[in-house]
Every structure is written in structure tokens, then in C-alpha cells.
C-alpha atoms as a PDB file:
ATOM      1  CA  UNK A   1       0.000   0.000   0.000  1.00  0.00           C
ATOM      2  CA  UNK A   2       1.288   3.450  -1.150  1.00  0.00           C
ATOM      3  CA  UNK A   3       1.723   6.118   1.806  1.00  0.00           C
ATOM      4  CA  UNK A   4      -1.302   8.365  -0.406  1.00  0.00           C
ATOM      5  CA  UNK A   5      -3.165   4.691   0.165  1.00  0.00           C
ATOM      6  CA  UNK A   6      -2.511   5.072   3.823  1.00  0.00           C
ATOM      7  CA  UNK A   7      -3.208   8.604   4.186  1.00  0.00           C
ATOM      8  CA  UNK A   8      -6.613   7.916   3.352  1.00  0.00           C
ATOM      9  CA  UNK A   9      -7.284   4.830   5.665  1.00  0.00           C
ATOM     10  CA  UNK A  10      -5.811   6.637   8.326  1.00  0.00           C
ATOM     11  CA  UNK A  11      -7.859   9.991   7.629  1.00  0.00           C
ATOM     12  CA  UNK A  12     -11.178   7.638   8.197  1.00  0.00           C
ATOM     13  CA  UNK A  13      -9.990   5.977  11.313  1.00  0.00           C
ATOM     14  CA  UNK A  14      -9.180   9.474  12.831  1.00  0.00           C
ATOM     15  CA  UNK A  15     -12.647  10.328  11.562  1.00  0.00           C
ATOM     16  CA  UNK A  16     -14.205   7.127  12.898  1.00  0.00           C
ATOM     17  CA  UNK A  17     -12.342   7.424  16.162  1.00  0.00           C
ATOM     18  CA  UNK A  18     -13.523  10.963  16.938  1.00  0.00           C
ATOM     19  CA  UNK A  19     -16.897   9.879  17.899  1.00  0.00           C
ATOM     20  CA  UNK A  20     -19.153  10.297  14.901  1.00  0.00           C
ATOM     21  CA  UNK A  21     -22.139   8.246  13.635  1.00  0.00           C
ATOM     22  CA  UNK A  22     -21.324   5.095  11.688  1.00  0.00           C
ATOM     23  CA  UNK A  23     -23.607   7.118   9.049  1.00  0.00           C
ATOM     24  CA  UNK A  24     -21.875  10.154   8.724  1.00  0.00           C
ATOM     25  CA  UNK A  25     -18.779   8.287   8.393  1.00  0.00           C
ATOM     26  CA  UNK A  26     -20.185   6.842   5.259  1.00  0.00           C
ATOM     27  CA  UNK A  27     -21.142   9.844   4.220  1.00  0.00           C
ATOM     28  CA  UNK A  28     -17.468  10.885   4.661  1.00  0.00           C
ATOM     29  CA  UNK A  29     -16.046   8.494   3.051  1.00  0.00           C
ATOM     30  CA  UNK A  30     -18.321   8.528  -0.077  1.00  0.00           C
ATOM     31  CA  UNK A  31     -17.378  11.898  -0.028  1.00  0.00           C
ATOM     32  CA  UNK A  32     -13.190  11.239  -0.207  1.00  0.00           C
ATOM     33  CA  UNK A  33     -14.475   8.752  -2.749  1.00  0.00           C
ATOM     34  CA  UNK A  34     -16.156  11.063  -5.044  1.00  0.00           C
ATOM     35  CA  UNK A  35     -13.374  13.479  -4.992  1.00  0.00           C
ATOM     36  CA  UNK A  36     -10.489  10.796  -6.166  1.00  0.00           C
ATOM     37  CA  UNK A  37     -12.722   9.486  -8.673  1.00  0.00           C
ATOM     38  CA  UNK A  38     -13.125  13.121  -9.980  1.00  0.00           C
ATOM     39  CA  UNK A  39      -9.369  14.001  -9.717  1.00  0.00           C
ATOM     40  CA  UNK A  40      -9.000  10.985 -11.768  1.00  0.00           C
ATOM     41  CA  UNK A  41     -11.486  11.361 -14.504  1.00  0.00           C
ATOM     42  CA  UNK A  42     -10.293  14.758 -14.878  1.00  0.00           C
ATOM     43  CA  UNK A  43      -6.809  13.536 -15.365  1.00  0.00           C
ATOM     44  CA  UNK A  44      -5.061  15.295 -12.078  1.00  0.00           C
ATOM     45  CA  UNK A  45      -4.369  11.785 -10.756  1.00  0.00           C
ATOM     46  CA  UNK A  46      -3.407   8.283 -12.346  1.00  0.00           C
ATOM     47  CA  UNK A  47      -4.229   6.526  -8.767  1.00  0.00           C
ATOM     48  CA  UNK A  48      -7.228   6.595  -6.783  1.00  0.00           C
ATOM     49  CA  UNK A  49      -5.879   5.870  -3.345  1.00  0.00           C
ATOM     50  CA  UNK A  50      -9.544   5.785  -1.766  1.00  0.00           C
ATOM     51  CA  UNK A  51      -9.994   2.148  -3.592  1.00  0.00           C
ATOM     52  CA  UNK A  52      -8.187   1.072  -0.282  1.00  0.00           C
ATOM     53  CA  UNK A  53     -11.128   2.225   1.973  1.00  0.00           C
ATOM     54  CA  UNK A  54     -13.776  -0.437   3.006  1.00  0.00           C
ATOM     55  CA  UNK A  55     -17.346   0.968   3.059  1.00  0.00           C
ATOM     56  CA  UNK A  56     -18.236   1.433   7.125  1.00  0.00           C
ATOM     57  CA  UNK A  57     -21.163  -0.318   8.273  1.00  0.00           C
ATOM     58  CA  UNK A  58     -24.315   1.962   9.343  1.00  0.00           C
ATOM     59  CA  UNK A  59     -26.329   1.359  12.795  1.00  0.00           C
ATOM     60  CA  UNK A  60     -29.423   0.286  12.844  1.00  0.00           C
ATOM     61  CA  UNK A  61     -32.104   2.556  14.210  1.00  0.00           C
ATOM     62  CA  UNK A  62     -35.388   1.927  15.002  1.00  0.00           C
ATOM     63  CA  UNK A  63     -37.414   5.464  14.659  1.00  0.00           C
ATOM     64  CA  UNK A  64     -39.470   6.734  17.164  1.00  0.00           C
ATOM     65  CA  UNK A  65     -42.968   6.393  16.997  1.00  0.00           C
ATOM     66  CA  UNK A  66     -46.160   8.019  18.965  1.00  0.00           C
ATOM     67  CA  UNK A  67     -49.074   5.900  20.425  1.00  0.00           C
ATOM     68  CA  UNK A  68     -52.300   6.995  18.952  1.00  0.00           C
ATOM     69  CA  UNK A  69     -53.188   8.145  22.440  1.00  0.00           C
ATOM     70  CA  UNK A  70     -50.194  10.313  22.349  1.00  0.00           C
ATOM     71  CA  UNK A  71     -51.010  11.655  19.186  1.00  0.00           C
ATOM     72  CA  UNK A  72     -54.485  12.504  19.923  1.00  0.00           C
ATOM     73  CA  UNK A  73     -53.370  14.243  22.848  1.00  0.00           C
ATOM     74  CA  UNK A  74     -50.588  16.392  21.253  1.00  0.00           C
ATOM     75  CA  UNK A  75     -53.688  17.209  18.615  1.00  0.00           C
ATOM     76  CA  UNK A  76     -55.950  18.423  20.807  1.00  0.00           C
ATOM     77  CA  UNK A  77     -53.820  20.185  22.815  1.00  0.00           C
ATOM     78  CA  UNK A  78     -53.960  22.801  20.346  1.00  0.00           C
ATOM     79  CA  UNK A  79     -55.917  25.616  21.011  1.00  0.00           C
ATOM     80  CA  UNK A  80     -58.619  26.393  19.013  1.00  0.00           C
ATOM     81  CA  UNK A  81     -60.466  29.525  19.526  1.00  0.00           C
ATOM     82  CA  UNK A  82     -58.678  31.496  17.093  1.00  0.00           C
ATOM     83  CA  UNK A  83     -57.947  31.437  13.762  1.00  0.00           C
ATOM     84  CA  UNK A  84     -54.286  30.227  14.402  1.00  0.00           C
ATOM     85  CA  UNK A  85     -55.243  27.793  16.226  1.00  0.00           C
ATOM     86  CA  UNK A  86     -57.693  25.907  13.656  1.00  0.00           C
ATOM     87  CA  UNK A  87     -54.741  26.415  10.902  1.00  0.00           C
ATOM     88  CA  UNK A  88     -52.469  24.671  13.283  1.00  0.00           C
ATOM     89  CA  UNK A  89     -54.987  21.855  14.064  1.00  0.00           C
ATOM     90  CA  UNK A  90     -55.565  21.363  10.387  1.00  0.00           C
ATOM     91  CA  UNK A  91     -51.855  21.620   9.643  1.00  0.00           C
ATOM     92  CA  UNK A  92     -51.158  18.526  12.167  1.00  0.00           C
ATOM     93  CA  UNK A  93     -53.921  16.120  11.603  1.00  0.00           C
ATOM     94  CA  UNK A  94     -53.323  16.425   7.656  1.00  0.00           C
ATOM     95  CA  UNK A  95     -49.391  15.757   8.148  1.00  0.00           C
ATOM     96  CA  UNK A  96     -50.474  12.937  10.391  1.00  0.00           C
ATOM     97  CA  UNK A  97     -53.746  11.780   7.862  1.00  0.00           C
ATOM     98  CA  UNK A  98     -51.067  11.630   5.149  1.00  0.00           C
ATOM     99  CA  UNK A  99     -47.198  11.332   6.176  1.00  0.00           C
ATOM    100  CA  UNK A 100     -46.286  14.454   5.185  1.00  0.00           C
ATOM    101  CA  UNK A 101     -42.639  15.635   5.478  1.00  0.00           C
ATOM    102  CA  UNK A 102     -42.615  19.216   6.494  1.00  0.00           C
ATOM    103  CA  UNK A 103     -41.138  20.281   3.263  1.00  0.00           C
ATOM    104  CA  UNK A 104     -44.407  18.797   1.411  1.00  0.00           C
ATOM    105  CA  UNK A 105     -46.441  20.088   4.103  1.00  0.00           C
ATOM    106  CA  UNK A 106     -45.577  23.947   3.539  1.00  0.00           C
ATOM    107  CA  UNK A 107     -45.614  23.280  -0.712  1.00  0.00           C
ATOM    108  CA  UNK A 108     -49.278  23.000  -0.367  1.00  0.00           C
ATOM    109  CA  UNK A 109     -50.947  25.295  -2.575  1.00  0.00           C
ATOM    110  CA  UNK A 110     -54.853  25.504  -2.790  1.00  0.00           C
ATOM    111  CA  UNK A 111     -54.711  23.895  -6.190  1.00  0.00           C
ATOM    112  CA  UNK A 112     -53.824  20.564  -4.878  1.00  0.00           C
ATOM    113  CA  UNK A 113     -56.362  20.014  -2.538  1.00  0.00           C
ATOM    114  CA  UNK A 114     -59.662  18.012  -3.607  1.00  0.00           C
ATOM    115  CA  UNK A 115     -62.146  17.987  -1.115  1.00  0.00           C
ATOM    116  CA  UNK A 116     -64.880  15.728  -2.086  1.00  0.00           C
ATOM    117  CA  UNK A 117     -62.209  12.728  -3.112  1.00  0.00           C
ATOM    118  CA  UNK A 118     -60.553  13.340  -0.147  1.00  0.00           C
ATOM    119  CA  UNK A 119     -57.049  13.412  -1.928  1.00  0.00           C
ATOM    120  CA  UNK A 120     -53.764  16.078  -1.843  1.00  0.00           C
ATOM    121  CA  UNK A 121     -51.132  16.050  -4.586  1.00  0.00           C
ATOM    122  CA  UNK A 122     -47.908  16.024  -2.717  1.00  0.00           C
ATOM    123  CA  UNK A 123     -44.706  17.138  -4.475  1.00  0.00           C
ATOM    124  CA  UNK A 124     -41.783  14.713  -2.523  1.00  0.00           C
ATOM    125  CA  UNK A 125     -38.069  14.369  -3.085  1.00  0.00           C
ATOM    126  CA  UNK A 126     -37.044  14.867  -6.484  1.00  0.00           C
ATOM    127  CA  UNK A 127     -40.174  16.667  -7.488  1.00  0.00           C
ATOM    128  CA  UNK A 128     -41.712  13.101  -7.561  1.00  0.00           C
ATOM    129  CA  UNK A 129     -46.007  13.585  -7.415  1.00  0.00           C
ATOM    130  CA  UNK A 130     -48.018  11.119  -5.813  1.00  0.00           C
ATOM    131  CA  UNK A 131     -51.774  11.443  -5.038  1.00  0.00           C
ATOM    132  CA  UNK A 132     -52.646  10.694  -0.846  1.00  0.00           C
ATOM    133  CA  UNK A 133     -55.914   9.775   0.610  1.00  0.00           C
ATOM    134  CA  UNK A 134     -56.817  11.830   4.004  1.00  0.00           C
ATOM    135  CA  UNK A 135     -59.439  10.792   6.756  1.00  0.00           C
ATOM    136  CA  UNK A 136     -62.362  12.384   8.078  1.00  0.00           C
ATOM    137  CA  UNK A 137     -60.894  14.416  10.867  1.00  0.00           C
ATOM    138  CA  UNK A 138     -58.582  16.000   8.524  1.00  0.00           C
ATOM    139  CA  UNK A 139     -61.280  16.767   6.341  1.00  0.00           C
ATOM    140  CA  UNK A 140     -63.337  18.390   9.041  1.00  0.00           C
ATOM    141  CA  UNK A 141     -60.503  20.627  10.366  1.00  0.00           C
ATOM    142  CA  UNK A 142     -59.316  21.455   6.593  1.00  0.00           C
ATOM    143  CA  UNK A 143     -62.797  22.316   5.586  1.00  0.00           C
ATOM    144  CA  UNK A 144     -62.966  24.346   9.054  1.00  0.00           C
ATOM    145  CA  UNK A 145     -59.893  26.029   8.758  1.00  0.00           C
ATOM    146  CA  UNK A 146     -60.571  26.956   4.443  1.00  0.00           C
ATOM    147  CA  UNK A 147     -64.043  28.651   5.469  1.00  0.00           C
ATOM    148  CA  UNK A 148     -63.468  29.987   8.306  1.00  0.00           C
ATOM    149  CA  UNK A 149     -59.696  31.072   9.156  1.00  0.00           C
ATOM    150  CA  UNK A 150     -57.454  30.790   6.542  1.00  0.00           C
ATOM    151  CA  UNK A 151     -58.583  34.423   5.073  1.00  0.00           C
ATOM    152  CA  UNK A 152     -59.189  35.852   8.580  1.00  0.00           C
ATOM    153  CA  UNK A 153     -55.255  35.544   8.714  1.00  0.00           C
ATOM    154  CA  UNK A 154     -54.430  36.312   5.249  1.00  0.00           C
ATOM    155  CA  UNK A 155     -57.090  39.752   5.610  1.00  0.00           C
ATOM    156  CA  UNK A 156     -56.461  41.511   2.412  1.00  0.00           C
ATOM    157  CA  UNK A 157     -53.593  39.578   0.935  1.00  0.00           C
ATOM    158  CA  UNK A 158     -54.144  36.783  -1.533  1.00  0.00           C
ATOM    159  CA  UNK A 159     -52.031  33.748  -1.537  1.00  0.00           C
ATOM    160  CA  UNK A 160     -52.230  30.239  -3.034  1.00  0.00           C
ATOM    161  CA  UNK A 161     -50.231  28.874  -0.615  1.00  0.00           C
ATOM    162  CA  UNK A 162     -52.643  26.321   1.620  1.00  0.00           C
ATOM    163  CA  UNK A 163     -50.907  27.029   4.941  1.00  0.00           C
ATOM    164  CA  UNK A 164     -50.179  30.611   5.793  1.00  0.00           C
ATOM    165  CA  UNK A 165     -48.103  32.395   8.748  1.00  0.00           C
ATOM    166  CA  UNK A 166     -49.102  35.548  10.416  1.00  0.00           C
ATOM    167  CA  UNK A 167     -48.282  37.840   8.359  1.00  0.00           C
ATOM    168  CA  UNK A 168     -50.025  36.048   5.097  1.00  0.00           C
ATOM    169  CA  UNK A 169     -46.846  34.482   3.609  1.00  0.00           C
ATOM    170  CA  UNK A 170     -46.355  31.056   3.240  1.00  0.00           C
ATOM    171  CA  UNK A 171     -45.791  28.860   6.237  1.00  0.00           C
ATOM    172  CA  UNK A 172     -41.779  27.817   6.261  1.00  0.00           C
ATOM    173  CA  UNK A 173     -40.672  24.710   7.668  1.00  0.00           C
ATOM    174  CA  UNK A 174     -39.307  26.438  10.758  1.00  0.00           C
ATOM    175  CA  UNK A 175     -42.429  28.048  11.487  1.00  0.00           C
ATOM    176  CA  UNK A 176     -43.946  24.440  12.059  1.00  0.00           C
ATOM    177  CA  UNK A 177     -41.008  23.630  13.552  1.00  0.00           C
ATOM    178  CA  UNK A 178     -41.799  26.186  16.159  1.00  0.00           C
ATOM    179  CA  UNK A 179     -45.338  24.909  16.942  1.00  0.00           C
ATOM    180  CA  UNK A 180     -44.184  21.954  17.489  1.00  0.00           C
ATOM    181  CA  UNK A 181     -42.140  23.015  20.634  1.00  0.00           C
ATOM    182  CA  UNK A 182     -44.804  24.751  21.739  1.00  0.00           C
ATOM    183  CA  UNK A 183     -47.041  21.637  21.561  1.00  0.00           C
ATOM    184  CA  UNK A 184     -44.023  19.496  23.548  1.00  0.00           C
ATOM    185  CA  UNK A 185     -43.880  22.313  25.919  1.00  0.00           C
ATOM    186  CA  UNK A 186     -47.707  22.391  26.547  1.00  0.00           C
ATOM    187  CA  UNK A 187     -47.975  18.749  26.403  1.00  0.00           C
ATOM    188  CA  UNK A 188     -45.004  16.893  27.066  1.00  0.00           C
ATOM    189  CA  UNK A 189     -44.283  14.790  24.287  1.00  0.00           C
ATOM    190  CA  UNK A 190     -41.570  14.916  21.844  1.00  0.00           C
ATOM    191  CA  UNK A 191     -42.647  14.975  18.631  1.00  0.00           C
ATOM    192  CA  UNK A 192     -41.109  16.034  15.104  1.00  0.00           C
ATOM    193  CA  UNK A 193     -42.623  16.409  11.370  1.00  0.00           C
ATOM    194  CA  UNK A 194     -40.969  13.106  11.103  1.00  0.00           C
ATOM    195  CA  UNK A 195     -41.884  11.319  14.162  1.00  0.00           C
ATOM    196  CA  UNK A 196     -45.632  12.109  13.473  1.00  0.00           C
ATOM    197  CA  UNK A 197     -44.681  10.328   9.477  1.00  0.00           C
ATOM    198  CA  UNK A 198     -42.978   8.043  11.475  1.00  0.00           C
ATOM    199  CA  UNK A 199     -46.253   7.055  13.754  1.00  0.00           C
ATOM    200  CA  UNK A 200     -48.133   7.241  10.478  1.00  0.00           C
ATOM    201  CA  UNK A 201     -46.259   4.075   8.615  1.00  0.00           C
ATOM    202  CA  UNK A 202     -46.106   2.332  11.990  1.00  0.00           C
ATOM    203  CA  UNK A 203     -50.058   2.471  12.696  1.00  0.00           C
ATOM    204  CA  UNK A 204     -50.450   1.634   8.979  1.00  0.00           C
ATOM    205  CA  UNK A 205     -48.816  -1.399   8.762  1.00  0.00           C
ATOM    206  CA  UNK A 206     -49.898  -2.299  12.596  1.00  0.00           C
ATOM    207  CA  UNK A 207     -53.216  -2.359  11.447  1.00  0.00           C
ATOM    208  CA  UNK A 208     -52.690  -4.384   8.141  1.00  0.00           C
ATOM    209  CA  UNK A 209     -51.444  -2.253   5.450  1.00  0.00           C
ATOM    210  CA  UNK A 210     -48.791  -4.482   3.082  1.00  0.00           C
ATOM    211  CA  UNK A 211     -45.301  -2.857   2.998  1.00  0.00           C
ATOM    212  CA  UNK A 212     -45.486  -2.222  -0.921  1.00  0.00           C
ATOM    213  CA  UNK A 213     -48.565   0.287   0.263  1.00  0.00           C
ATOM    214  CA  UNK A 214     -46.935   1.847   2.679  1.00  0.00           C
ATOM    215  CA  UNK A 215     -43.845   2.744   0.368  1.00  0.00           C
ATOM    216  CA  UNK A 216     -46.278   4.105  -2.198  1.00  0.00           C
ATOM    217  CA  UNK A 217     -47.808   6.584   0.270  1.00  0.00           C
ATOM    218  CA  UNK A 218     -44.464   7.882   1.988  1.00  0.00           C
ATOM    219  CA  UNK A 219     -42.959   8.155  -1.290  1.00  0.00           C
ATOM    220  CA  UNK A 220     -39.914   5.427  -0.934  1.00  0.00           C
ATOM    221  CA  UNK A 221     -37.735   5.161  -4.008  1.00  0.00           C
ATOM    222  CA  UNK A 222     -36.681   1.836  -2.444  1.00  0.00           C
ATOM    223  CA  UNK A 223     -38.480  -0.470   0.087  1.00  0.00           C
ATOM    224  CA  UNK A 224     -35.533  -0.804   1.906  1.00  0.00           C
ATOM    225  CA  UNK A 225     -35.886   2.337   3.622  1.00  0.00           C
ATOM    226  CA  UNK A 226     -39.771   1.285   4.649  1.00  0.00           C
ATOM    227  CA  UNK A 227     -38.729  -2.094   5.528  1.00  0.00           C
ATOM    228  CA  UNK A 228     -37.524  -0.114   9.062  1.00  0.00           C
ATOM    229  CA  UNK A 229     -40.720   0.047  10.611  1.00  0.00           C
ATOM    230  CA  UNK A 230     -41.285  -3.803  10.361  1.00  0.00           C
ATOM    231  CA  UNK A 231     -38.146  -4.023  13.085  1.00  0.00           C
ATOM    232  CA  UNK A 232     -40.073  -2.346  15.408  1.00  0.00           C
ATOM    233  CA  UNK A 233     -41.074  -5.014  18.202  1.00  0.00           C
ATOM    234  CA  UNK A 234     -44.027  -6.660  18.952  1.00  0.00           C
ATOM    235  CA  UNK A 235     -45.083  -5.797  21.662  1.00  0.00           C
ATOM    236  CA  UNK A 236     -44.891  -2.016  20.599  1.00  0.00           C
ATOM    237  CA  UNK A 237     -47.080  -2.889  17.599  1.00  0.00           C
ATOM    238  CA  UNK A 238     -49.634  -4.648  19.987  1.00  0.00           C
ATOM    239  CA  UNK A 239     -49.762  -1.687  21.673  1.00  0.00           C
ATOM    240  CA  UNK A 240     -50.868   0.465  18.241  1.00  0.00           C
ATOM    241  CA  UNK A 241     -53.381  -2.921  17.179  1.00  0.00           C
ATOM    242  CA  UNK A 242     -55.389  -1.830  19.690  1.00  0.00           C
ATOM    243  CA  UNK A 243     -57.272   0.800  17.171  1.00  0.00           C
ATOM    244  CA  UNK A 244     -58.989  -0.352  14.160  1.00  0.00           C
ATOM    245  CA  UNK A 245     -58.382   0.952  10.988  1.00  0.00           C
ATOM    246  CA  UNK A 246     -60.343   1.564   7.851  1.00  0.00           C
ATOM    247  CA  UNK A 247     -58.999   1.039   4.727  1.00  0.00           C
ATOM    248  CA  UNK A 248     -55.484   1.069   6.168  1.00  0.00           C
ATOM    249  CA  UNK A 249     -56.098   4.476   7.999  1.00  0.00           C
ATOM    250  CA  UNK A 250     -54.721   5.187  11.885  1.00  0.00           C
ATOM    251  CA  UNK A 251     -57.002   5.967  14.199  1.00  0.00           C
ATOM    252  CA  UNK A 252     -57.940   9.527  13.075  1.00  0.00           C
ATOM    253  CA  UNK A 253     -58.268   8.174   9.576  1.00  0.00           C
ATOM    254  CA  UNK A 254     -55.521   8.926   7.895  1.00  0.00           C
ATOM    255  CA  UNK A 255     -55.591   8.921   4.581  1.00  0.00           C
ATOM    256  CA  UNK A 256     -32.813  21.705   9.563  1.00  0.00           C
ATOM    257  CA  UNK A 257     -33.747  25.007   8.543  1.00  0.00           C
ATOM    258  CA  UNK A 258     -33.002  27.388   5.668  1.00  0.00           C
ATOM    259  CA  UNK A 259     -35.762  30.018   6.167  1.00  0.00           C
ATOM    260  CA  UNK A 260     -35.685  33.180   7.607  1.00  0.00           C
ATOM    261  CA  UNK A 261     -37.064  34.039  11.182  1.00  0.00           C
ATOM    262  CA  UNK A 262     -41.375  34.118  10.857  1.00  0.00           C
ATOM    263  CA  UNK A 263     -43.997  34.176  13.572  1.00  0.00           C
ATOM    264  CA  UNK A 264     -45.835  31.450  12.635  1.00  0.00           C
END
């Protein structure tokens, strides 16, 4: 082995020695990988002394996932006397209804809602479309929240944005990020965008759903990635089989941050 060959071995044991995840030391070392294979291509190097690294091995996690009692407590937690409030409400129970990620969540745009199919066009990773089914309480608090908030907020303004802040722009990703700690403050649970997608799969398949399904709905290029909820154990999936679902929908029917500083 060649002392460049070395260099890089010992680079990613100084790396992997230093404390970091098993996956961001693949990340690190597809990066090192990527840049030989460039300085080769583009003729800078006849080596690629990277060929000597060995591809670490990732840990398994299992993600976290909320009961449906905990969910329907961090729902109606929120309060809903004011026209906030509803918007927020709606906001949550459709993410939930549907598996949203909170980048799809805030591309909502007026347009992609259809009310009397019960369906939302969601844009996902890659621009990729796919067509989602939502339940009957997110249809109540989105048909709430459409007649009788959503322009109370925006007051003169016009948007075609389906979730709006304050001030009648579009709701950014860190503006529900910030609910969201309000709710865990209120309530006490911990609970992302992607813990409540997260609960979503994992009361899906719980109550029957067929992985291929699931995969479709949460937008999975590959079923490996929704293969992770099946890990979870038994006895936490009891624990979720307790509710039954209709037509594959949790209980309540289901069907970071670049952006500047908003009040939500």
C-alpha cells in the first residue's frame, strides 16, 4: 500500500475514532471517494488511493414512533379559539392523515387540494407527485380552517399557498417547527414532522397495510428504507393494534432550517 493509500485509511480511522455516527462516516467516506474518482477522470491523478477504503457499516435505528393516544393528545392540545389555532390543528392532523414531510407540508398550494375525493397532490423528493388519501378528521378541520380562518389571517392579501403564517406568507418549515415546541412544551411529548410520518407508517402497517402500500404513500424510491418500521417489536405494535383501521387508515383516519425568522 502506497503512503497516499494510507493517508486515506488513516484519515477515516481518525474520523471514525472521533466519535461520529457510523452514518456520517459513510457519508465521509463517499465523499473522499467522489473526490479521487473526480481528480481521476479529470486527469489530475493516475491513482485513486480511496480504492483502499472499506465501506463502514451503518447502525441500525429503530425510529421513534407516537401511540395513537399520544397523538391525539398532542392534537388536541392545540388551542382552538382562534384562527391560528384551527390552521395549526388542520396543519397537524393532515401531516399525520397523510405522512407528510414538512417540506411537502408547507408546498401545499390551494390547487392541490380536492375535497370531495378526499385526496392532496404532494410534491416529494425529487419533485416526484403522488396522489394521498386523508381521513375524516382532517377533512373536518381542513374544511374548518378553508371557510373559516385561513382568510381571517391572510385579511387583504391573496395567496395560493394552503398554509399561511401571520403575516399572510407562506408557512416555512421552521415556522412548524416552532409549533411543534410549543405543543411538547404544553404537552409533554416529543414529537417532530418526522416522528408524526414516522407514527403514520407504523399504525399503517400495525393495522394491516402491506409494505409495498406503505412505500407508495411515503414516497420510498426503495423499500428498503420502509422495511424499518417492520423491526419495530411486537409488543410495541400490539400496543398500536389496539385501534382499528379503515382502509389502512390510523385511528384519526388517515388517509434543519433554511428560512428566515417568521412568527408562525
Amino acid at each position: 500500500m502506497s503512503a497516499q493509500d494510507s493517508d486515506c485509511v488513516a484519515f477515516m480511522e481518525t474520523r471514525a475514532n472521533s466519535g461520529i455516527s457510523g452514518k456520517t462516516l459513510a457519508r465521509d467516506t463517499a465523499a473522499v471517494r467522489s473526490f479521487f474518482r473526480w481528480l481521476k477522470v479529470s486527469g489530475y491523478r493516475k491513482e485513486d488511493p480511496s480504492a483502499a477504503l472499506e465501506s463502514p457499516r451503518r447502525e441500525f435505528t429503530i425510529p421513534r414512533v407516537l401511540s395513537p393516544d399520544q397523538v391525539d393528545s398532542l392534537l388536541s392540545s392545540i388551542d382552538t379559539t382562534g384562527p391560528l389555532g384551527i390552521r395549526d390543528r388542520c396543519l397537524f392532523e393532515l401531516i399525520y392523515s397523510c405522512g407528510l414531510r414538512s417540506s411537502e407540508a408547507v408546498s401545499l398550494s390551494l390547487s392541490d387540494i380536492r375535497m370531495e375525493e378526499r385526496f392532496v397532490f404532494v410534491r416529494g423528493k425529487g419533485g416526484k407527485e403522488r396522489m394521498l388519501p386523508f381521513g375524516a378528521a382532517a377533512a373536518e378541520w381542513l374544511k374548518r380552517y378553508l371557510s373559516d380562518s385561513r382568510q381571517v389571517i391572510l385579511g387583504r392579501k391573496r395567496s395560493q399557498a394552503l398554509f399561511v403564517n401571520a403575516r399572510g406568507g407562506r408557512l416555512s418549515r421552521k415556522g412548524i417547527w416552532y409549533l411543534l415546541q410549543e405543543l411538547e412544551a404544553k404537552t409533554g411529548i416529543t414529537s417532530k414532522v418526522h416522528t408524526l410520518r414516522h407514527s403514520y407508517a407504523t399504525h399503517l402497517l400495525s393495522g394491516g397495510a402491506d409494505l409495498r402500500s406503505v412505500q407508495e404513500l411515503l414516497g420510498h424510491a426503495d423499500l428498503a428504507t420502509t422495511q424499518i418500521y417492520t423491526h419495530l417489536e411486537n409488543d410495541t405494535l400490539e400496543l398500536y393494534h389496539r385501534d382499528i383501521f379503515d382502509s389502512f387508515q390510523a385511528p384519526r383516519q388517515l388517509g434543519d432550517i433554511n428560512d428566515s425568522e417568521e412568527k408562525p
